[in-house]
Protein backbone atom coordinates (compact mmCIF):
# COMPACT_ATOMS: atom_id res chain seq x y z
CA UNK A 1 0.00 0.00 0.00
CA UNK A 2 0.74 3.58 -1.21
CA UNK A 3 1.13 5.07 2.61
CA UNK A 4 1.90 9.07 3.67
CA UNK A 5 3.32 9.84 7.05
CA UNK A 6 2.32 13.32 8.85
CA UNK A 7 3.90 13.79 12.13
CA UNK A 8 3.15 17.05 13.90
CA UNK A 9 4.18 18.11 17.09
CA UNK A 10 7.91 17.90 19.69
CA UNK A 11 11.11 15.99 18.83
CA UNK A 12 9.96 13.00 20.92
CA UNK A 13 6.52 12.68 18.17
CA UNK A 14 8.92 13.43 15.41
CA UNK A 15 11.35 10.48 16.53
CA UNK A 16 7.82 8.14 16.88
CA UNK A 17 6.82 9.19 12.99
CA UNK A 18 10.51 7.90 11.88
CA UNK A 19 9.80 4.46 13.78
CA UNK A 20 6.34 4.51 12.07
CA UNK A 21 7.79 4.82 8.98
CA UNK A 22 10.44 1.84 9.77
CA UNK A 23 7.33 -0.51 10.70
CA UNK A 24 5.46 0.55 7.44
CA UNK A 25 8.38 -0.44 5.38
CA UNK A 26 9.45 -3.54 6.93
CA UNK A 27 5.89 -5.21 6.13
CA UNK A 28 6.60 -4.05 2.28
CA UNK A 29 4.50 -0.80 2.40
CA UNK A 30 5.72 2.15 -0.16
CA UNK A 31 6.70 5.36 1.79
CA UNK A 32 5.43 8.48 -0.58
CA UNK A 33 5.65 12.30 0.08
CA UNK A 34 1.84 13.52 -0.24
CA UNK A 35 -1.19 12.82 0.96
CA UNK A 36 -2.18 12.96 -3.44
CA UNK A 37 -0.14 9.90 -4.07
CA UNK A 38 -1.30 8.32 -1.01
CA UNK A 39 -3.90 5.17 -0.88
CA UNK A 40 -3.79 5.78 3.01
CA UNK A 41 -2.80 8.45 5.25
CA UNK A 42 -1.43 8.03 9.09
CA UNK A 43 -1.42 11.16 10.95
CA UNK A 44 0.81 11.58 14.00
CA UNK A 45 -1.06 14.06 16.08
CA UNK A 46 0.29 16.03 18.86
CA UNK A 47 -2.04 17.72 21.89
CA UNK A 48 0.11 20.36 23.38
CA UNK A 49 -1.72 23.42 21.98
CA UNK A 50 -5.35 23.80 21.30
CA UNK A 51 -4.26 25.40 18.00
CA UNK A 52 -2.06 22.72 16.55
CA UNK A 53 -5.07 20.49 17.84
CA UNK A 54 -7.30 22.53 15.64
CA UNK A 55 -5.08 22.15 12.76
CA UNK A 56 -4.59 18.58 13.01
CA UNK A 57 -8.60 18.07 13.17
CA UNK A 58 -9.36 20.34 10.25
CA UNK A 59 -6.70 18.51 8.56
CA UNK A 60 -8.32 14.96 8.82
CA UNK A 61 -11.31 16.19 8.27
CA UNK A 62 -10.63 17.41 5.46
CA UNK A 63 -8.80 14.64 3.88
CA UNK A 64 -10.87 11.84 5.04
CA UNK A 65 -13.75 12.74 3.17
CA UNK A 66 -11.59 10.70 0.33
CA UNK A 67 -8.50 8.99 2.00
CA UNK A 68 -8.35 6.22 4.50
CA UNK A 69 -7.08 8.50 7.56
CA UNK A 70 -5.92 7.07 10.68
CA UNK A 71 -4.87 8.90 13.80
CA UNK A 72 -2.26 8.17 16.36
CA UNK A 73 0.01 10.11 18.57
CA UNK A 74 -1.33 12.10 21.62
CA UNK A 75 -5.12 13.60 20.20
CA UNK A 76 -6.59 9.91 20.31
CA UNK A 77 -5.58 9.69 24.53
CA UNK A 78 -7.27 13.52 24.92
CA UNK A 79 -10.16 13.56 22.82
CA UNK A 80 -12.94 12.06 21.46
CA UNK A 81 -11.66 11.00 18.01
CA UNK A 82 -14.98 9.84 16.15
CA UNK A 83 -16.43 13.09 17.89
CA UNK A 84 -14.39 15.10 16.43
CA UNK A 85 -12.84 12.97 13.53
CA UNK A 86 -15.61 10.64 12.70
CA UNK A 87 -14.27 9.45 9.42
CA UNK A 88 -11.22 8.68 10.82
CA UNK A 89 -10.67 5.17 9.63
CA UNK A 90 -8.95 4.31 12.84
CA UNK A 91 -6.76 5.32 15.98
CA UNK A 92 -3.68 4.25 17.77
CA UNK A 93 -2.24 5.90 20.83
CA UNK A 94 1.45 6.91 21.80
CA UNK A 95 1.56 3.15 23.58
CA UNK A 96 0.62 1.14 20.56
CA UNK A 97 2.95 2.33 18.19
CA UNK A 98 4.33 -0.99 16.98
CA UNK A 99 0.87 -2.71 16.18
CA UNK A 100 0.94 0.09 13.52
CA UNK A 101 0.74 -2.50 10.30
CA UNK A 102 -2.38 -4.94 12.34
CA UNK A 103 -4.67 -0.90 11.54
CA UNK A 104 -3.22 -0.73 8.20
CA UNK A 105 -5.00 -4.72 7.70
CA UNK A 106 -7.61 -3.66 9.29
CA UNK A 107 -8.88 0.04 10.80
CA UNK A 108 -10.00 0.34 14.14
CA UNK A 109 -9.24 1.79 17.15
CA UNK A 110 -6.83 0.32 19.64
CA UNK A 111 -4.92 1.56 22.75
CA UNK A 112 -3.17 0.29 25.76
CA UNK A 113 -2.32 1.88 29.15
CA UNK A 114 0.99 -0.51 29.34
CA UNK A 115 4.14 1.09 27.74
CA UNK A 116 5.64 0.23 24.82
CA UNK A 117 9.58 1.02 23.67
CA UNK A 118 10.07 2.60 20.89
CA UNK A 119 13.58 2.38 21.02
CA UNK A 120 15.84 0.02 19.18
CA UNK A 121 13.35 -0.25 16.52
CA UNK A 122 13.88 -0.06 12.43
CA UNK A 123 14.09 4.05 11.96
CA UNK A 124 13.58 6.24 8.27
CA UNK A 125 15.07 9.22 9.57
CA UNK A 126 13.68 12.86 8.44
CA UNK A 127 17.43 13.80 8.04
CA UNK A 128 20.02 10.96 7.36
CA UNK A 129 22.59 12.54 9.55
CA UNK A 130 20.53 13.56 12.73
CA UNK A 131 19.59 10.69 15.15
CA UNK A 132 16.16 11.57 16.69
CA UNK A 133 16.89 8.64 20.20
CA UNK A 134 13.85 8.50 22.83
CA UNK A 135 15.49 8.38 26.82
CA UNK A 136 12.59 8.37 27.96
CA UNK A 137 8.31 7.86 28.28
CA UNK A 138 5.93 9.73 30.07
CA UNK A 139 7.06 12.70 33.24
CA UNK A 140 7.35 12.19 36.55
CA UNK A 141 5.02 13.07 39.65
CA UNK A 142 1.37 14.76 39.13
CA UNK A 143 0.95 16.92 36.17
CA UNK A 144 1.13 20.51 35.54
CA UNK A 145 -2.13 22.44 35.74
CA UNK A 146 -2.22 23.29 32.41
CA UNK A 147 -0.97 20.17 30.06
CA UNK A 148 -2.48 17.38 29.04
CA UNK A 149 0.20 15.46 27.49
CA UNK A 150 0.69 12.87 30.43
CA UNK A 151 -3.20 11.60 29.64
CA UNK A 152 -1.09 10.42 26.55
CA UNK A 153 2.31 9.77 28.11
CA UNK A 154 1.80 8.33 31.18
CA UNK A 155 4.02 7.98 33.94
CA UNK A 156 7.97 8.16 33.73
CA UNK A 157 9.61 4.88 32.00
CA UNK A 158 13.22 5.48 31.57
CA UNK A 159 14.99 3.30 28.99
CA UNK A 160 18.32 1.57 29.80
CA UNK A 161 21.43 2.94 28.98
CA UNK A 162 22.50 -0.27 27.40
CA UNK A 163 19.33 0.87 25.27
CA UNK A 164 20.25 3.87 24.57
CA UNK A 165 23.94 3.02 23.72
CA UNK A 166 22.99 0.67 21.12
CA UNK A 167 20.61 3.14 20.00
CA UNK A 168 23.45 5.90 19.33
CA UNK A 169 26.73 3.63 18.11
CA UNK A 170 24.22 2.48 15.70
CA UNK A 171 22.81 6.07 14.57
CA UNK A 172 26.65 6.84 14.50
CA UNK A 173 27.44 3.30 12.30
CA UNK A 174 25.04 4.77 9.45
CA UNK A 175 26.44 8.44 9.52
CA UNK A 176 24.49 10.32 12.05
CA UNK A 177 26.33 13.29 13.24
CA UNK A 178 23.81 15.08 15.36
CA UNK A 179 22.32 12.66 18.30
CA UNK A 180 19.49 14.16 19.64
CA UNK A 181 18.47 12.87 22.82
CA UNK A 182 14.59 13.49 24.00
CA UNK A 183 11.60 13.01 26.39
CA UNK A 184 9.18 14.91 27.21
CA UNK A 185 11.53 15.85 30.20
CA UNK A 186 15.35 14.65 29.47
CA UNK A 187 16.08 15.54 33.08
CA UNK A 188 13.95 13.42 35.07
CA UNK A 189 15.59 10.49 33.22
CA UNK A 190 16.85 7.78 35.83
CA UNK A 191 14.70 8.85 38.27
CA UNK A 192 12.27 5.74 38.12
CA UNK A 193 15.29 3.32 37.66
CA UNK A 194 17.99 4.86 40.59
CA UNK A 195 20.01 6.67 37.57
CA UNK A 196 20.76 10.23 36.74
CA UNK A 197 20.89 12.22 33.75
CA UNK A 198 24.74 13.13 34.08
CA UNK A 199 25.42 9.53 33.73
CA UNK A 200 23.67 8.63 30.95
CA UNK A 201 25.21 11.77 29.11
CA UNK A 202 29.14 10.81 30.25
CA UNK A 203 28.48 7.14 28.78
CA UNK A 204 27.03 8.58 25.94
CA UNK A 205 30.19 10.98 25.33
CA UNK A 206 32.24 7.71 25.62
CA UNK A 207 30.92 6.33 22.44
CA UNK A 208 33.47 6.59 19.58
CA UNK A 209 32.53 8.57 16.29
CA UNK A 210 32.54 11.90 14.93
CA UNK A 211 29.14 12.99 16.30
CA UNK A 212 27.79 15.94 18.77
CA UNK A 213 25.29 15.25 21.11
CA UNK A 214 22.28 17.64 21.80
CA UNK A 215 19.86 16.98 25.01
CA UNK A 216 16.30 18.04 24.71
CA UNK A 217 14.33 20.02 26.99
CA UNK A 218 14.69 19.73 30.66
CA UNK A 219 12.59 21.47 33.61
CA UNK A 220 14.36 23.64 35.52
CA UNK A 221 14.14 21.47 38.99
CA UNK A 222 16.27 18.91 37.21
CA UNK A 223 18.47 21.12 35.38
CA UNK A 224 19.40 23.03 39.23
CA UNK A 225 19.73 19.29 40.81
CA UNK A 226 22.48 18.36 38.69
CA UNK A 227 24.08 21.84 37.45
CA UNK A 228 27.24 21.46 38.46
CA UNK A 229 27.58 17.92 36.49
CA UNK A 230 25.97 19.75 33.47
CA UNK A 231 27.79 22.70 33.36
CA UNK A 232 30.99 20.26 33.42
CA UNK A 233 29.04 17.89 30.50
CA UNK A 234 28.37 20.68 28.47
CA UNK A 235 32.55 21.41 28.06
CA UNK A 236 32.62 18.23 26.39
CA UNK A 237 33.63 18.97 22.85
CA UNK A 238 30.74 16.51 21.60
CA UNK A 239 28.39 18.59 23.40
CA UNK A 240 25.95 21.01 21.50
CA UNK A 241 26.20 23.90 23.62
CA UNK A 242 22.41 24.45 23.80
CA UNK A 243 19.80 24.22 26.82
CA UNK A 244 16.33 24.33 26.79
CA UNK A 245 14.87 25.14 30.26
CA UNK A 246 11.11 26.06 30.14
CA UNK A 247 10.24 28.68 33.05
CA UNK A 248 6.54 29.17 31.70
CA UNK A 249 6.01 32.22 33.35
CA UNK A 250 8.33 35.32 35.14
CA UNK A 251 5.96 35.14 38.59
CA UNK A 252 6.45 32.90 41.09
CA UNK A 253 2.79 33.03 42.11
CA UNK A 254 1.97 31.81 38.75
CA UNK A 255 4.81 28.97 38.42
CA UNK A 256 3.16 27.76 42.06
CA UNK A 257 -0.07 27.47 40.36
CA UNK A 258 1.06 26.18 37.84
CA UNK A 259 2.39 22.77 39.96
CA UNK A 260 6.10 23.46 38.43
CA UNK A 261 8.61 22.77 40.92
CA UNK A 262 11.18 25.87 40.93
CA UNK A 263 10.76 29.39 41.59
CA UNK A 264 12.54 32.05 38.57
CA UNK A 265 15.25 32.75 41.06
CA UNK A 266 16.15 28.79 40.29
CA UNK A 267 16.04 29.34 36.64
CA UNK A 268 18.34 32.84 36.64
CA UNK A 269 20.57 30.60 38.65
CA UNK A 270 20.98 28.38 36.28
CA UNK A 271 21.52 30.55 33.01
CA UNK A 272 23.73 32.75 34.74
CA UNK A 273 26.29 29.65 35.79
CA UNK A 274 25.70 27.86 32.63
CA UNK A 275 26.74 31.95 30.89
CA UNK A 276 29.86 31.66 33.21
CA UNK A 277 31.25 28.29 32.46
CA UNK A 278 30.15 27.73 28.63
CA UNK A 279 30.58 31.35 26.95
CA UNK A 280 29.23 30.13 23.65
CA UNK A 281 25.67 28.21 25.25
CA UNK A 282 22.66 29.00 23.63
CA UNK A 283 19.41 29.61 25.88
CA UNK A 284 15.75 28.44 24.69
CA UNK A 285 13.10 29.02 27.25
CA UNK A 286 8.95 28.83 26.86
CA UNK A 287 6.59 31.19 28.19
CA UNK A 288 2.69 30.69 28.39
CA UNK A 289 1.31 34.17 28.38
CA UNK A 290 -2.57 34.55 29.61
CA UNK A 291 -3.01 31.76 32.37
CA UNK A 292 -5.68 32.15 34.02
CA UNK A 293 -4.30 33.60 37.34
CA UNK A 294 -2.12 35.78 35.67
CA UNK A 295 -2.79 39.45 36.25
CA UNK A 296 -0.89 42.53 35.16
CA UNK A 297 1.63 42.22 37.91
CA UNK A 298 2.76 38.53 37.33
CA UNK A 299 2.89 40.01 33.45
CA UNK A 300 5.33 42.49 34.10
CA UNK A 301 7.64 39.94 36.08
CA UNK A 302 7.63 38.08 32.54
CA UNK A 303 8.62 41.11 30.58
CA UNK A 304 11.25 41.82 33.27
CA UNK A 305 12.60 38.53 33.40
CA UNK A 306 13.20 38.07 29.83
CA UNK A 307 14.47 41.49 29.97
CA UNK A 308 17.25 40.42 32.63
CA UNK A 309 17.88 36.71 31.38
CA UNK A 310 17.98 37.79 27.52
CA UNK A 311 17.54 34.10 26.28
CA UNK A 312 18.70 33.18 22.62
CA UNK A 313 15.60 31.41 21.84
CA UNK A 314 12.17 32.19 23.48
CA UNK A 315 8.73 29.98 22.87
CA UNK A 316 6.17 31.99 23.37
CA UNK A 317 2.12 30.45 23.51
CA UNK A 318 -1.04 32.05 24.41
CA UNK A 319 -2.45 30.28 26.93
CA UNK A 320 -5.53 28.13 25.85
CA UNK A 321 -7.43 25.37 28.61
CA UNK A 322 -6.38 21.68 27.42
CA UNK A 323 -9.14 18.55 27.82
CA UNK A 324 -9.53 17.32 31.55
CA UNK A 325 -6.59 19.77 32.66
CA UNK A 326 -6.91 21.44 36.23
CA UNK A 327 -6.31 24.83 34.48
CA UNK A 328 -9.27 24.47 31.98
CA UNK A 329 -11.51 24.46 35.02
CA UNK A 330 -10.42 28.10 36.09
CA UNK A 331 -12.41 31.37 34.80
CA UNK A 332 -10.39 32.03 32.10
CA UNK A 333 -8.63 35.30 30.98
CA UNK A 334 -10.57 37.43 27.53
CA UNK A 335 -8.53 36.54 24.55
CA UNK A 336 -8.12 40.05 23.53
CA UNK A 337 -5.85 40.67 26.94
CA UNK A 338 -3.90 36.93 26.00
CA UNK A 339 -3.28 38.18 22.64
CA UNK A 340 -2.18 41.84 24.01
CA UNK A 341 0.04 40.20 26.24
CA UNK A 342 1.48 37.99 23.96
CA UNK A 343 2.12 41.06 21.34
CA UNK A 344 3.90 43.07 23.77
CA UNK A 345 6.04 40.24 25.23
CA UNK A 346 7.30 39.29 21.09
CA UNK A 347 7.96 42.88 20.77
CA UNK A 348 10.05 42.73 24.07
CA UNK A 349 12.21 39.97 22.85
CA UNK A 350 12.41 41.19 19.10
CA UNK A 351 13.55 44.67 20.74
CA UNK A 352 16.65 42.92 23.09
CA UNK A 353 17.86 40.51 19.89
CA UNK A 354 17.91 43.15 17.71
């Protein structure tokens, strides 16, 4: 069968569309690059915005009205799918990756609350020499207020580092240069299994090969935990000096409510050492502008806080309530003041990069 792959969403969905692929071809399926050329059409959904979640259901929507469409990724474990997809053909969820070609035979919907790995498995890379390698499933402890992605990732499964070694000499065997190692938090990795992050990363170093290694986002907490180790990781010449710590938000009030486990003073902390130690380190950092809770005061901390930290990439999202989320339950803020906010706090960070 004639099959077309669309993977929306983080690094860790993009690295679960290239194992899709790898299934599909293994069984004798053809790999093509439009939905035209297509006989069926798997769509890799992601659930972190209510945007890209609008997007993704116009899309199928759209296309199924003449394709076989099936859905997998995060949407089918946060939302209705045959409410708001019914001609989906079928659905899979981010734990039943590998039964992939059984839908392709025959369309339905199936889902399990037991993890799978998706590690190890037969890859078609986006980009022959960049090695997308999952460390991880799920987060660890209860959820943040406002995201719904643990519905669909569960609780923290680390993989082994014997995994994840034989994951990268591999990558590095068929000419990856760039490993990119992700989770949907690379530093709570270990944490389920006695481990820590630093010690994955200094085997990982070890393994011979002309490759650099860059880690995918971490939450602040961990980052501070371990910042000494990091900072001392991060001189490795096969690290890619870049470091995504989300902060979300520039008030402390706000981060509290949120349920994230730092306060900004922790995540100044850690730029400014990382700034001290690794001159050339690059800086990405999200911000969710408009919860709820937020009033013009916890705003302002934001501004100022980007202001002081200057960060070489910045995320910004309007804040919008995700399905069966804590936050979604709150009186929420008018869209006209999120989408003020959000205006002024782009123009703040165009203004300082300038």
């Amino acid at each position: 069968m004639k099959i077309y792959v669309r993977t929306f969403g983080c690094t860790l969905n993009q690295g679960d569309g290239e194992v899709i692929k790898g299934l599909l071809s293994e069984k004798g399926h053809k790999l093509v690059n439009s939905e035209g050329e297509a006989d069926c059409v798997i769509v890799n959904s992601c659930g972190v915005k209510t945007v890209t979640q609008n997007k993704i259901i116009n899309y199928v929507n759209k296309l199924s009205k003449n394709k076989k469409v099936i859905v997998g990724g995060c949407l089918p474990s946060m939302v209705d799918i045959k409410r708001y997809m019914p001609k989906a053909a079928g659905s899979f969820d981010t734990n039943t990756i590998t039964r992939i070609n059984e839908l392709i035979k025959k369309p339905t919907r199936i889902e399990s609350k037991e993890k799978e790995s998706t590690i190890n498995k037969t890859r078609i890379r986006t980009r022959k020499e960049v090695a997308i390698i999952p460390i991880a499933q799920g987060c660890r402890g209860k959820p943040c207020t406002y995201c719904s992605v643990k519905l669909a990732r569960g609780e923290l499964k680390s993989y082994s580092k014997k995994e994840i070694k034989r994951e990268v000499e591999k990558a590095v065997k068929e000419g990856c240069r760039i490993i990119k190692l992700t989770a949907q938090d690379t530093g709570c990795w270990g944490k389920d299994t006695g481990r820590t992050l630093p010690q994955l990363l200094k085997e990982t170093l070890k393994i011979k090969g002309e490759c650099k290694v860059r880690l995918g986002m971490m939450n602040p907490n961990y980052a501070l935990e371990y910042l000494d180790e990091l900072i001392q990781i991060y001189k490795h010449p096969k690290m890619i000096k870049f470091i995504h710590i989300p902060v979300q938000s520039g008030s402390n009030r706000v981060i509290k409510e949120m349920k994230r486990e730092y306060k900004t003073e922790d995540f100044k902390k850690i730029v400014k050492r990382f700034r001290e130690e690794i001159k050339n380190i690059h800086v990405a950092t999200d911000i969710i502008v408009g919860y709820p809770t937020e009033n013009e005061e916890d705003f302002k901390k934001t501004i100022q806080l980007i202001k002081e930290v200057k960060p070489e990439v910045l995320n910004i999202s309007k804040f919008a309530p995700r399905p069966k989320t804590e936050a979604a339950k709150l009186k929420q803020l008018k869209t006209e003041e999120i989408k003020k906010r959000s205006v002024e706090l782009s123009k703040t960070y165009k203004n300082l990069i300038l």
